[in-house]
N, C-alpha and C. Protein backbone atom coordinates (compact mmCIF):
# COMPACT_ATOMS: atom_id res chain seq x y z
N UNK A 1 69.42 -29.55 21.33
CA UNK A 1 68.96 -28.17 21.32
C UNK A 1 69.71 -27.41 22.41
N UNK A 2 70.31 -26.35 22.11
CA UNK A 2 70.95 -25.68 22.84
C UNK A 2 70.22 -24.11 23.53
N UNK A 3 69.95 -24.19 24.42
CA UNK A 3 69.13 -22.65 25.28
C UNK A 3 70.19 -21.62 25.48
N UNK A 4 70.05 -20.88 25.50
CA UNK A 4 71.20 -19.49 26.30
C UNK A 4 70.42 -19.03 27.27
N UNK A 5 71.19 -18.55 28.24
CA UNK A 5 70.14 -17.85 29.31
C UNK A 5 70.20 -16.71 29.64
N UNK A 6 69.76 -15.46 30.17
CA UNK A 6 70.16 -14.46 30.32
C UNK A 6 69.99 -14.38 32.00
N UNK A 7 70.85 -13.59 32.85
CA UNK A 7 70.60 -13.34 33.83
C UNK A 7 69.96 -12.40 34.74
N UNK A 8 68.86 -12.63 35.83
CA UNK A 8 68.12 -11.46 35.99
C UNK A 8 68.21 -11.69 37.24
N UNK A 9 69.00 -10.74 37.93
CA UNK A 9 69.09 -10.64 39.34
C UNK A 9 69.71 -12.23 40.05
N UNK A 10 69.18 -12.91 40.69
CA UNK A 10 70.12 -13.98 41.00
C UNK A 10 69.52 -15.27 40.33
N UNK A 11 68.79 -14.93 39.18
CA UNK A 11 68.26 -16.20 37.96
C UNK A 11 68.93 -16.19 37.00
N UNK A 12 68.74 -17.26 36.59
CA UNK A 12 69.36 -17.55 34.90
C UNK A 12 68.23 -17.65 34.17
N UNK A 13 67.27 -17.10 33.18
CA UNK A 13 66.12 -17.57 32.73
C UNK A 13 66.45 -17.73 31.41
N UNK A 14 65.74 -18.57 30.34
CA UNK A 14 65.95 -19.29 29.35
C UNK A 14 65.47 -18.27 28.43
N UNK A 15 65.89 -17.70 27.49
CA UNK A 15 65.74 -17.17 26.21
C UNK A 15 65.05 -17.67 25.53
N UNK A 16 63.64 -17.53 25.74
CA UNK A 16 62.53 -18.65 24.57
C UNK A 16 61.94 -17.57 23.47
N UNK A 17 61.84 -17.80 22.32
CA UNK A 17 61.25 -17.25 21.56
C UNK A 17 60.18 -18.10 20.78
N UNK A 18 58.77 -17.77 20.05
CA UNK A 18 58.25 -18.27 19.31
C UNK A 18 58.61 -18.10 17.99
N UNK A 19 58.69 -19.12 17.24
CA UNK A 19 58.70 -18.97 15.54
C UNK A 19 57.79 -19.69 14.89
N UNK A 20 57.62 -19.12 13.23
CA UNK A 20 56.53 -19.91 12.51
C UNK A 20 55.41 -19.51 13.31
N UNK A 21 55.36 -18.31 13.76
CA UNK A 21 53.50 -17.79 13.80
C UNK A 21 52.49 -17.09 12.47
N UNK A 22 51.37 -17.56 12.31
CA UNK A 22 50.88 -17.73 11.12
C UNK A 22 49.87 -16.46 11.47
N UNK A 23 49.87 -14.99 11.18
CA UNK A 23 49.06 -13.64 11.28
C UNK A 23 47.80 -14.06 10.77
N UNK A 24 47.56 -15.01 9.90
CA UNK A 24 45.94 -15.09 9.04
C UNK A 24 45.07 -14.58 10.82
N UNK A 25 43.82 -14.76 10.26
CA UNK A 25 42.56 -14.82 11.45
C UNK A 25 42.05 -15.78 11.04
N UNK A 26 41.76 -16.55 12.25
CA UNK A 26 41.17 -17.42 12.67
C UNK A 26 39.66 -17.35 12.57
N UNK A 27 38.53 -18.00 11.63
CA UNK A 27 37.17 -18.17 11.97
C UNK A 27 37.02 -19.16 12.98
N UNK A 28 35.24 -18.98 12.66
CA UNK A 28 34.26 -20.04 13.32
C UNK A 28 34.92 -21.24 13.40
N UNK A 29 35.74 -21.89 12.31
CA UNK A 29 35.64 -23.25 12.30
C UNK A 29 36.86 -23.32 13.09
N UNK A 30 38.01 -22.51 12.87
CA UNK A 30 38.96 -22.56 13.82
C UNK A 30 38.99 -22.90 14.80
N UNK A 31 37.81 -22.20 15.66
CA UNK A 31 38.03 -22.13 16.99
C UNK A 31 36.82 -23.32 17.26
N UNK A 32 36.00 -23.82 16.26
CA UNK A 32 35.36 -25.03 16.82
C UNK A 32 36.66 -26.33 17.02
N UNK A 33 37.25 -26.11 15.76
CA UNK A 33 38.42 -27.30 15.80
C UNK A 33 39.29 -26.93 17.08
N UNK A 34 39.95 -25.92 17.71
CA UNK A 34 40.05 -25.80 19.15
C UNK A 34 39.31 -26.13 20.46
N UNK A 35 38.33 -25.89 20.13
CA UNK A 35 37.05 -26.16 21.50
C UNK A 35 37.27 -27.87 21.41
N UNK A 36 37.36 -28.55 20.07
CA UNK A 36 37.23 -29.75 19.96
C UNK A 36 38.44 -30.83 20.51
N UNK A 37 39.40 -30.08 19.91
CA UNK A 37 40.55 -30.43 20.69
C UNK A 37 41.00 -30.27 22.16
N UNK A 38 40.28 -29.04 22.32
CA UNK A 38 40.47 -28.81 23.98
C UNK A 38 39.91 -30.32 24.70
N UNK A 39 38.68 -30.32 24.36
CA UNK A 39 37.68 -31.75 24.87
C UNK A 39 38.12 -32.92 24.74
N UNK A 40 37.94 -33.06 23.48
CA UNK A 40 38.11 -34.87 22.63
C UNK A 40 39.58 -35.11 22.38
N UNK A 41 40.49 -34.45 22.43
CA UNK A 41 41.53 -34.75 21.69
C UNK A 41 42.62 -33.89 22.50
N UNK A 42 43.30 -34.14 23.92
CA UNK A 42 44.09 -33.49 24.64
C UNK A 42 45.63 -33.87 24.04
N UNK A 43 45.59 -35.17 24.10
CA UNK A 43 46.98 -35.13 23.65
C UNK A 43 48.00 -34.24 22.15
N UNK A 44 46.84 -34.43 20.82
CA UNK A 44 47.16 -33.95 19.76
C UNK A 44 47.21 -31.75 20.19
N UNK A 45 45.88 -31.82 21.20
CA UNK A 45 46.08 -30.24 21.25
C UNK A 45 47.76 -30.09 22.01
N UNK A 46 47.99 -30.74 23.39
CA UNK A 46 48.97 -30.65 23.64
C UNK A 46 50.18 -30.44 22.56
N UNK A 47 50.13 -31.78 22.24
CA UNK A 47 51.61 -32.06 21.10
C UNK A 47 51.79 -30.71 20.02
N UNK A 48 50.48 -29.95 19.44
CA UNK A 48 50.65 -28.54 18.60
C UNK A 48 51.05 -27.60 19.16
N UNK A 49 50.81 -27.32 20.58
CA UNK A 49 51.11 -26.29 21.29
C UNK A 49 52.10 -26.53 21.73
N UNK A 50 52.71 -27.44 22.55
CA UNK A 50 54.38 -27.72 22.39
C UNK A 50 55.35 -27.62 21.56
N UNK A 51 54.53 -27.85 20.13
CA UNK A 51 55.52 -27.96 19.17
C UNK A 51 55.20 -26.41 18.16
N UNK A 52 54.52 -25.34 18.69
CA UNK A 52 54.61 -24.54 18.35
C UNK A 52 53.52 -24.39 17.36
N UNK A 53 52.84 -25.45 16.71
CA UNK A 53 52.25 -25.34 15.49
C UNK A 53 50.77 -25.47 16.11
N UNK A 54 50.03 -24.85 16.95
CA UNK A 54 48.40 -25.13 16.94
C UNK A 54 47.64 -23.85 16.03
N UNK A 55 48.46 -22.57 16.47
CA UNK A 55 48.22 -21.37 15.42
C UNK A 55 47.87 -21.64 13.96
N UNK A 56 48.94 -22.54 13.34
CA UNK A 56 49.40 -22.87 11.77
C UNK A 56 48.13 -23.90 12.02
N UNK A 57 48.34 -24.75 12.41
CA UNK A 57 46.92 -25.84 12.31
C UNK A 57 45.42 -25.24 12.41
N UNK A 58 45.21 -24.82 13.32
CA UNK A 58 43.84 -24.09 13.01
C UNK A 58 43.65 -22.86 11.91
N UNK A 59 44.66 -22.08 11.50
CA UNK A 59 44.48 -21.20 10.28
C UNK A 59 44.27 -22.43 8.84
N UNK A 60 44.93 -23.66 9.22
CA UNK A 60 44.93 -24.19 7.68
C UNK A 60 43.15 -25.23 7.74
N UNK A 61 42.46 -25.68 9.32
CA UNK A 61 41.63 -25.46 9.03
C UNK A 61 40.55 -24.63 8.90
N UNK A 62 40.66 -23.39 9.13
CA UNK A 62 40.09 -21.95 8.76
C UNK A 62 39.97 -22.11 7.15
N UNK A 63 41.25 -21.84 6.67
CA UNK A 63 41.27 -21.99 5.23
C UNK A 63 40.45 -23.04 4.44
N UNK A 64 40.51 -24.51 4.99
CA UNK A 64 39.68 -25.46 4.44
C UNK A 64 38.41 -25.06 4.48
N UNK A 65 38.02 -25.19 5.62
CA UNK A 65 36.37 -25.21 5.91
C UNK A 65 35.92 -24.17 5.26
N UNK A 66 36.51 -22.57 4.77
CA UNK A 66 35.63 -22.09 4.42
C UNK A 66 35.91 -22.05 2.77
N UNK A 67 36.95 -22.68 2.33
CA UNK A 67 36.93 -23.23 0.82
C UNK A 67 35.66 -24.38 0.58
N UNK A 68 35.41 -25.62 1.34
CA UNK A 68 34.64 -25.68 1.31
C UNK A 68 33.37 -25.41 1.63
N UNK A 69 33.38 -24.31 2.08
CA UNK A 69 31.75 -23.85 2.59
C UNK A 69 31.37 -23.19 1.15
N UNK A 70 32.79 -22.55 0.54
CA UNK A 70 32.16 -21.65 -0.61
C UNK A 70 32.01 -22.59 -1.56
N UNK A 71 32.11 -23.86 -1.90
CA UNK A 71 32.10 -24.69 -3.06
C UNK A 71 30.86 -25.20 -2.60
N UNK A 72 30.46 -25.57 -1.46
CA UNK A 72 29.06 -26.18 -1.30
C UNK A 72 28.29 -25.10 -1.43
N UNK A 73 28.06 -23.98 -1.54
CA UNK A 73 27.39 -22.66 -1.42
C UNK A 73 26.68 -22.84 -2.98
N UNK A 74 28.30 -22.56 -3.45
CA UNK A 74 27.93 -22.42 -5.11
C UNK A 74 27.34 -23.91 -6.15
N UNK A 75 27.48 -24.52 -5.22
CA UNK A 75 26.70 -25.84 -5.70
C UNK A 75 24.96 -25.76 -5.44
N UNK A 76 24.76 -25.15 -3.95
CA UNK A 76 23.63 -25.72 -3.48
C UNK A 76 22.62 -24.14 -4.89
N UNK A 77 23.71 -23.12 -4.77
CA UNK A 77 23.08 -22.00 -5.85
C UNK A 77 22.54 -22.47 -7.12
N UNK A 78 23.17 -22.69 -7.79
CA UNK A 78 23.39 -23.58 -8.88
C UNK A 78 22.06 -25.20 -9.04
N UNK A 79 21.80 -25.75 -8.37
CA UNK A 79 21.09 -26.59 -8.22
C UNK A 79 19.46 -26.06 -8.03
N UNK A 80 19.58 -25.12 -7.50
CA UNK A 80 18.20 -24.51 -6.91
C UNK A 80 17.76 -23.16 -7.64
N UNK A 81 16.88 -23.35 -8.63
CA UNK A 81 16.40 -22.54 -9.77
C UNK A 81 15.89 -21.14 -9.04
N UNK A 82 15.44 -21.11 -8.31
CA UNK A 82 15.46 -20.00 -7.06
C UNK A 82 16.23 -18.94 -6.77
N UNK A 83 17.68 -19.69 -6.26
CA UNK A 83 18.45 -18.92 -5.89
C UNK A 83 19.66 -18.67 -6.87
N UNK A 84 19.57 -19.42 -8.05
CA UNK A 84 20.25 -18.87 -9.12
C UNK A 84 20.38 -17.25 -9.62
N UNK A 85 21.81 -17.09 -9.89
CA UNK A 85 21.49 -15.40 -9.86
C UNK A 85 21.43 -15.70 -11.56
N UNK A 86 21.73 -16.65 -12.36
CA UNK A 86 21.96 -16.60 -13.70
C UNK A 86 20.28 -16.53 -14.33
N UNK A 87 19.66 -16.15 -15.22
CA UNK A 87 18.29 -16.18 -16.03
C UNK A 87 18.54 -16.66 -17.22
């Protein structure tokens, strides 16, 4: 991997940019799977954030958890004569 540097006054500082940032928003579960990683799991949080990808990882479990939240939703609807919106 090759850096370029630019010079600022009597430094050389490294030209870093981020790439592959993922705009979605982040829910609830996101940021539980962060809190979780912060705690239980330092090395894997490390290794995403080094490697650029903790953003992309918690949006894709954002995306999961609440795909499944809506499939268990419409199950638990569906099962329970109650809360059925169908007659």
């Amino acid at each position: 991997m090759k850096l370029d540097y630019t010079k600022f006054g009597d430094y050389l500082l490294p030209k870093l940019t981020i790439e592959k940032q993922n705009n979605e928003k982040i829910n609830k579960y996101g940021y539980l799977r962060l809190h979780y990683l912060k705690e239980n799991n330092k090395p894997l949080y490390t290794t995403l954030l080094m490697k650029n990808e903790l953003t992309n990882h918690l949006v894709s479990v954002s995306v999961e958890a609440e795909n499944r939240l809506n499939i268990l939703m419409e199950q638990y609807k569906n099962s329970d004569k109650l809360l059925s919106e169908k007659k």
